[in-house]
Protein backbone atom coordinates (compact mmCIF):
# COMPACT_ATOMS: atom_id res chain seq x y z
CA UNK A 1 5.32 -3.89 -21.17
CA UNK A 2 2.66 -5.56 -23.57
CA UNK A 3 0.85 -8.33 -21.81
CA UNK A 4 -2.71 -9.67 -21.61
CA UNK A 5 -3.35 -7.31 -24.28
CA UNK A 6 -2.89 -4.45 -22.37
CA UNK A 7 0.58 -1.92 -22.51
CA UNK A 8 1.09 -1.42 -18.74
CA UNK A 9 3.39 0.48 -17.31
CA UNK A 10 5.49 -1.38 -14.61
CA UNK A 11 7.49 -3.86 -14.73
CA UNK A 12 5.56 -6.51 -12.72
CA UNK A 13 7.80 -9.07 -10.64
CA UNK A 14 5.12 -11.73 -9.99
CA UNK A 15 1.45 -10.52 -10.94
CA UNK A 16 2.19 -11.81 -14.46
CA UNK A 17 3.13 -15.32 -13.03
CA UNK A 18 0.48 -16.08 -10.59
CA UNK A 19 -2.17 -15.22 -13.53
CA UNK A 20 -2.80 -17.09 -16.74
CA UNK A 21 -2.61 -14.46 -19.27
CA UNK A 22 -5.81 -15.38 -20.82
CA UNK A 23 -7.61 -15.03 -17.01
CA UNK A 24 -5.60 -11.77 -16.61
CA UNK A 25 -7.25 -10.41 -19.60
CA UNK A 26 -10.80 -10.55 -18.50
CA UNK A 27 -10.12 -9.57 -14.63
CA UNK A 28 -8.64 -6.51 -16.26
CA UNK A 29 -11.84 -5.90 -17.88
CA UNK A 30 -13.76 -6.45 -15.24
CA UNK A 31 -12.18 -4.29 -12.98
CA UNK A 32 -11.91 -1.63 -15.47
CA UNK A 33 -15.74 -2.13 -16.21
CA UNK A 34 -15.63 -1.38 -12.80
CA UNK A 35 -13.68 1.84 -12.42
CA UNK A 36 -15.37 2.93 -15.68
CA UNK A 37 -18.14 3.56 -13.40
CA UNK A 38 -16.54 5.66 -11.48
CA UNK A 39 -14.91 7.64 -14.16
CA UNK A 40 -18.22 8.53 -16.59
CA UNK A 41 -19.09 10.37 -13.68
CA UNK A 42 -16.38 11.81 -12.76
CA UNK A 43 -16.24 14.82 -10.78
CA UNK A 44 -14.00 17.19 -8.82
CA UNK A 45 -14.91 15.83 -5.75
CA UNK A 46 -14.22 12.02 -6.74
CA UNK A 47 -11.01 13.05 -8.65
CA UNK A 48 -9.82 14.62 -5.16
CA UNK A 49 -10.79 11.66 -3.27
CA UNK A 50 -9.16 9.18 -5.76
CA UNK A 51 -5.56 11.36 -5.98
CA UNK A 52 -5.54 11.15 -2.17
CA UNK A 53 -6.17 7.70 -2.03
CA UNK A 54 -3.33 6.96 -4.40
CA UNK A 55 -0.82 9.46 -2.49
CA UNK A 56 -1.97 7.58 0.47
CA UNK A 57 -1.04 4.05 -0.73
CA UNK A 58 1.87 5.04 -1.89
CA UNK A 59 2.80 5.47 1.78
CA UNK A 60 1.64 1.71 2.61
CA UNK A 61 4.10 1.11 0.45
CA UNK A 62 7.10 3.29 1.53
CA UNK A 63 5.85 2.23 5.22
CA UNK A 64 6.32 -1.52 4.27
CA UNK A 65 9.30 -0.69 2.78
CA UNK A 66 10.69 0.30 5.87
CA UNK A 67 9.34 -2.05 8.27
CA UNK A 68 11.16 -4.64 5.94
CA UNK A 69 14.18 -2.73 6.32
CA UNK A 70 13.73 -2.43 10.50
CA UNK A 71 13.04 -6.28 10.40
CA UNK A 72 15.97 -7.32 8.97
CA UNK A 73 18.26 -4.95 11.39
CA UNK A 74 15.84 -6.41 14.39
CA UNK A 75 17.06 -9.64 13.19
CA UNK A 76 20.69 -9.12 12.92
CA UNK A 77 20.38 -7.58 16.31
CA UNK A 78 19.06 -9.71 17.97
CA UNK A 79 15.73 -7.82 18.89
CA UNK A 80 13.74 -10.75 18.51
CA UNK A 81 10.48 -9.10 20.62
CA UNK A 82 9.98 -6.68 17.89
CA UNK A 83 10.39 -8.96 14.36
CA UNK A 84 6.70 -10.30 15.20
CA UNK A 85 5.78 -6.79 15.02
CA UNK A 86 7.41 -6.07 12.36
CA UNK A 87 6.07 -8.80 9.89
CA UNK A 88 2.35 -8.12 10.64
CA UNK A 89 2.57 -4.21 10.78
CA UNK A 90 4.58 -4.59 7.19
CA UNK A 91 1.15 -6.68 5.66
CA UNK A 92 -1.01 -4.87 7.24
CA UNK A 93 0.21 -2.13 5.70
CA UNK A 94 -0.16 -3.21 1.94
CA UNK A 95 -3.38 -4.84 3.06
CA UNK A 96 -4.75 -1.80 3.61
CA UNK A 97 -3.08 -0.02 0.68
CA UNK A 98 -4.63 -2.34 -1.61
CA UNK A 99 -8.11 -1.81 -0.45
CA UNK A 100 -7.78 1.90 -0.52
CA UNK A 101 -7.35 1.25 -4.55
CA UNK A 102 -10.47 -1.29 -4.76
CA UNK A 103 -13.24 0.91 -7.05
CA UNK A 104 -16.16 -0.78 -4.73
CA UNK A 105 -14.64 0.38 -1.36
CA UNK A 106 -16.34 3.99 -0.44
CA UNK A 107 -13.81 6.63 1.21
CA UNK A 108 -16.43 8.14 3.36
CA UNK A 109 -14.80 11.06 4.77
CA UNK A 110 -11.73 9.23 5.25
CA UNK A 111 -13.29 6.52 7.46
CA UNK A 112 -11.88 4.13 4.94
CA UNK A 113 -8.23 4.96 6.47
CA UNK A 114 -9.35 3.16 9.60
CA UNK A 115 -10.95 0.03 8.25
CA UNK A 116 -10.31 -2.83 10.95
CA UNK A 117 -7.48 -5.29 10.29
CA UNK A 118 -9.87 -7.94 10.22
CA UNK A 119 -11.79 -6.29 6.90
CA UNK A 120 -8.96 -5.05 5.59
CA UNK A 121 -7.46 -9.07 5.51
CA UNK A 122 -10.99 -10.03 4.13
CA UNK A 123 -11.55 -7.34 1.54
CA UNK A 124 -7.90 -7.64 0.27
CA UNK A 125 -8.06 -11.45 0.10
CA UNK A 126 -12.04 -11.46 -1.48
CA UNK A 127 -10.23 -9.25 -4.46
CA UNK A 128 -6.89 -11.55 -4.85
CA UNK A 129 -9.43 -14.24 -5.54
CA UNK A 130 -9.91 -12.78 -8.49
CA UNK A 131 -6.66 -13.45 -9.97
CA UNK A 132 -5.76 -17.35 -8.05
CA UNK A 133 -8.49 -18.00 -5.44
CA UNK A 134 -6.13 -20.82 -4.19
CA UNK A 135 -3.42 -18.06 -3.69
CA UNK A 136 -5.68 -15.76 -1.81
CA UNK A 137 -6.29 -18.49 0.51
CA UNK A 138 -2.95 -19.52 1.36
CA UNK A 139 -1.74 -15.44 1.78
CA UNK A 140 -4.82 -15.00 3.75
CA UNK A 141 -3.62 -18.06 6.06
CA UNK A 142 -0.47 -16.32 6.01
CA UNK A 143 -2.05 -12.89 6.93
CA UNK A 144 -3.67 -14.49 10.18
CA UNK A 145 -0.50 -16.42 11.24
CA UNK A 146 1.69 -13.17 11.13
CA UNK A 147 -1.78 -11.35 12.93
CA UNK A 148 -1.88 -14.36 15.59
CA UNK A 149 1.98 -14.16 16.19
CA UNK A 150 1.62 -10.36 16.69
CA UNK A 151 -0.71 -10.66 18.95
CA UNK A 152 0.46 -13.79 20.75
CA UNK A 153 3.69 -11.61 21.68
CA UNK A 154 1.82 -8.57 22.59
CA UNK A 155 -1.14 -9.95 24.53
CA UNK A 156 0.30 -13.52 26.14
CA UNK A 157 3.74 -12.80 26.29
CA UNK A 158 4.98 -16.62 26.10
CA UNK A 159 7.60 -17.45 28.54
CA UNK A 160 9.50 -19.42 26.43
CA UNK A 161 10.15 -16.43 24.01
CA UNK A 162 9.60 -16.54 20.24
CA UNK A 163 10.36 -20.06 19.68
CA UNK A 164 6.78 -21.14 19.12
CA UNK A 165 6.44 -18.60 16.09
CA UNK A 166 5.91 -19.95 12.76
CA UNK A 167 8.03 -18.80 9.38
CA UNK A 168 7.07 -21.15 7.04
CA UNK A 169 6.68 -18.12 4.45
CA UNK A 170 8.10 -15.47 2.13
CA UNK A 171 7.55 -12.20 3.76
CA UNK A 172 9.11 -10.20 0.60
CA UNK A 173 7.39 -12.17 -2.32
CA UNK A 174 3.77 -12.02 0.46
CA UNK A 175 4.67 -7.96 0.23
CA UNK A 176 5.19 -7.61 -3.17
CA UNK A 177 2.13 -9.51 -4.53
CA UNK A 178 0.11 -7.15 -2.76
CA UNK A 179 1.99 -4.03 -3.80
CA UNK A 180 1.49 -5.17 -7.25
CA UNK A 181 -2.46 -5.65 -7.53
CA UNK A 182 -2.16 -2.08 -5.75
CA UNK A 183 -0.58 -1.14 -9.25
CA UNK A 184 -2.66 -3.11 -11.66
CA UNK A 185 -5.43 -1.82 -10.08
CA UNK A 186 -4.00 1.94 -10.37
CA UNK A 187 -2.80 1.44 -13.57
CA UNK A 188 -6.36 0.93 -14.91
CA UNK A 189 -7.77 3.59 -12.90
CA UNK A 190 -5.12 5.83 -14.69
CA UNK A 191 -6.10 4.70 -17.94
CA UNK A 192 -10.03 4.55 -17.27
CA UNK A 193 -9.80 8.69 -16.08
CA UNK A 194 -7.89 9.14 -19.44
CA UNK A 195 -10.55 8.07 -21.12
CA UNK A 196 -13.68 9.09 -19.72
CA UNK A 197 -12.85 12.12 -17.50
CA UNK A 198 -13.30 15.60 -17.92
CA UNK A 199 -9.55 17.67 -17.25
CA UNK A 200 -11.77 19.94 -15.55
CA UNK A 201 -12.59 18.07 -12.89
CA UNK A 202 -8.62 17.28 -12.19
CA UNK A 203 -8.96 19.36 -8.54
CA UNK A 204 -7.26 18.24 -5.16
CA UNK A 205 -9.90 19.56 -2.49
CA UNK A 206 -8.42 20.90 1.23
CA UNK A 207 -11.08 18.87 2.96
CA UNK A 208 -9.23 15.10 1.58
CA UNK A 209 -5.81 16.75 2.36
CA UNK A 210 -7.08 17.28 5.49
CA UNK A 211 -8.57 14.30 6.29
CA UNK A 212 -5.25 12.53 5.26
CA UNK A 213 -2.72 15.33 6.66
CA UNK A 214 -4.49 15.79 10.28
CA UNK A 215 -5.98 12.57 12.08
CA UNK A 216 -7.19 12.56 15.30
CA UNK A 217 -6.67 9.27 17.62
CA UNK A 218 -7.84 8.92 21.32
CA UNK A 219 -8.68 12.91 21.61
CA UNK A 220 -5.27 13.80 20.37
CA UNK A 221 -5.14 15.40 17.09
CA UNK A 222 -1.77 14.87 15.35
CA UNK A 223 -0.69 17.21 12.02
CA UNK A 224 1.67 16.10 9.36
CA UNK A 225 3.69 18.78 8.18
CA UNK A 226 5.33 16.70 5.27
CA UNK A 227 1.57 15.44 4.33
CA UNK A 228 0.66 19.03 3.80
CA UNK A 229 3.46 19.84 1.48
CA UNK A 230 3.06 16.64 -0.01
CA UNK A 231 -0.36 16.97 -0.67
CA UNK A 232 0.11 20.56 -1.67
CA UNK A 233 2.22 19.52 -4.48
CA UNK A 234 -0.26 16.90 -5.76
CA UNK A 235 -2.90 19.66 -5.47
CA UNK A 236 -0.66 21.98 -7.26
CA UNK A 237 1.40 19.86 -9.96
CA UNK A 238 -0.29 16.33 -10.38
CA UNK A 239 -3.88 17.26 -9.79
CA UNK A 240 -5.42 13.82 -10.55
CA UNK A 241 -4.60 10.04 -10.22
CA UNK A 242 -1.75 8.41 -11.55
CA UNK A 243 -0.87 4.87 -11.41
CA UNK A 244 1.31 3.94 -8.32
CA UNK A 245 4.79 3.82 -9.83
CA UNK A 246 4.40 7.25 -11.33
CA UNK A 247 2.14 8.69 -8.48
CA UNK A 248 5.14 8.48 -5.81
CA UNK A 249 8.16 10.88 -6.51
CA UNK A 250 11.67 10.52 -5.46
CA UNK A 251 11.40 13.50 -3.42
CA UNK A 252 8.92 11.52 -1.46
CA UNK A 253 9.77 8.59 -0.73
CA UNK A 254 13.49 9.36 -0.24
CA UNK A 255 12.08 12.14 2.39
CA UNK A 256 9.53 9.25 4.22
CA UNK A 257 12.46 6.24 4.27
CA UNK A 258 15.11 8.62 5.67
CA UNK A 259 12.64 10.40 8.07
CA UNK A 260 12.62 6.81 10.02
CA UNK A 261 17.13 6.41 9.98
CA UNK A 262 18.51 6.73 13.39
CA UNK A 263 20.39 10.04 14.43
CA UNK A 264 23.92 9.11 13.55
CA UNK A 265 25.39 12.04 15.61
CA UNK A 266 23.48 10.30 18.63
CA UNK A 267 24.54 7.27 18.16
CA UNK A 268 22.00 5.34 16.73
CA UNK A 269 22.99 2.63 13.79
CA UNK A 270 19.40 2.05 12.31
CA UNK A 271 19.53 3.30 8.65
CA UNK A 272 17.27 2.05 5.57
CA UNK A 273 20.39 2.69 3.34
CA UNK A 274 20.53 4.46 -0.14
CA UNK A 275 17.62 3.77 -2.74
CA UNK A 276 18.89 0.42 -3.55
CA UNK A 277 18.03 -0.47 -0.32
CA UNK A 278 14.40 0.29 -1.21
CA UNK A 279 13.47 -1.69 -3.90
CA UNK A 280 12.58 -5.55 -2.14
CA UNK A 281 9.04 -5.32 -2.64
CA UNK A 282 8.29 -2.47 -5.40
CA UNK A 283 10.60 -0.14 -8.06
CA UNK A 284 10.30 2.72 -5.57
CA UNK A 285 12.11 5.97 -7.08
């Protein structure tokens, strides 16, 4: 797709409309000013960072993905308690996938995996300015109503149930906006290591898989199995950043979705459907 002077690789649903072309051009350049830092000085060690970064938003994505799909059978359910839960966890989880693609934000041992909800809406919001400040405003308002609402469940539990709760907004077109700065910024990362990097550097380290693969929360240590193939296979095969789209495999995301479908042998009618199913808020394979 040729736009804004720029071939780019996904089909964007909505970046290209909230953006003058003309404005789209030079945020492009800035932000690829920006990762052009990165990538003159490029090294093994920043290319394994960066590829686990990218594996790891792709999951924001597959994880929003399926909260969407849980919200919608919460809501033809009936399971009204758990939609407010739903909605914020969903943002959240693209909040945070977009940050973990913003050139300025430092990884620092992983500690950038457990940035605060409260930064992660800030930093998100400070970078969507850059494309419609009045935009960023209004989804950040958004952001905070779906956080309040969350919270209001969890911590006040209201006695007259949800019907105080606000839904004076687009959950899927809120989602998908922030999946697809995720890309645009990926996209020129992509094309930024291209340029400048050295192919030897193109590593995947065991400490980021690590760090990703094996988290430890509250004194319990938890280890992903999945990550660790996962990861293995970027180490292996891929080896250095790609832009989003390309980045996540169909292997991948169809093993993620499907590890969160209800046991239909037990019962349970929960099910995030074939890949068609998958596709509200970004062309996952």
């Amino acid at each position: 797709m040729q736009h804004a002077g720029r071939n780019w690789a996904y089909s964007y649903r909505r970046l290209f409309e909230i953006c003058p072309e003309q404005k789209l051009a030079k945020v492009a350049g800035r932000v690829a000013t920006q990762y052009a830092l990165l990538t003159k000085d490029w090294t093994r060690e920043r290319n394994s960072e960066w590829s686990c970064r990218m594996y790891f938003t792709t999951k924001m994505i597959l994880n929003a993905t399926v909260l969407l799909n849980s919200l919608e059978f919460a809501r033809t359910s009936g399971l009204r308690t758990a939609t407010p839960y739903f909605e914020y966890y969903a943002a959240l989880s693209l909040l945070r996938g977009l940050v973990y693609t913003i050139p300025t934000e430092e990884w620092n041992s992983g500690e950038l995996m457990a940035i605060s909800h409260t930064r992660a809406i800030n930093v998100a919001f400070d970078w969507i300015a850059k494309f419609d400040k009045s935009l960023a405003e209004k989804m950040k308002k958004t952001a905070l109503q779906l956080k309040a609402q969350r919270e209001l469940i969890a911590y006040k539990v209201p006695a007259s149930g949800d019907k105080n709760l606000g839904a004076n907004y687009d959950l899927t077109d809120f989602l998908t906006i922030l999946a697809e700065v995720a890309e645009f910024n990926s996209e020129l990362l992509e094309g930024s290591i291209t340029k400048n990097a050295d192919p030897a550097s193109f590593e995947v380290l065991d400490e980021h898989i690590h760090q990703i693969a094996t988290v430890e929360v509250e004194g319990f240590t938890f280890t992903d199995d999945e990550d660790y193939w996962r990861l293995g296979y970027v180490q292996r095969k891929t080896r250095r950043p790609y832009h989003l789209g390309l980045f996540m495999h169909p292997g991948q995301s169809e093993d993620f979705i499907g590890a969160w479908d209800g046991d239909e042998d037990a019962g349970e009618t929960f099910s995030n459907g074939s890949p068609s199913n998958w596709q509200a808020i970004f062309d996952v394979p």
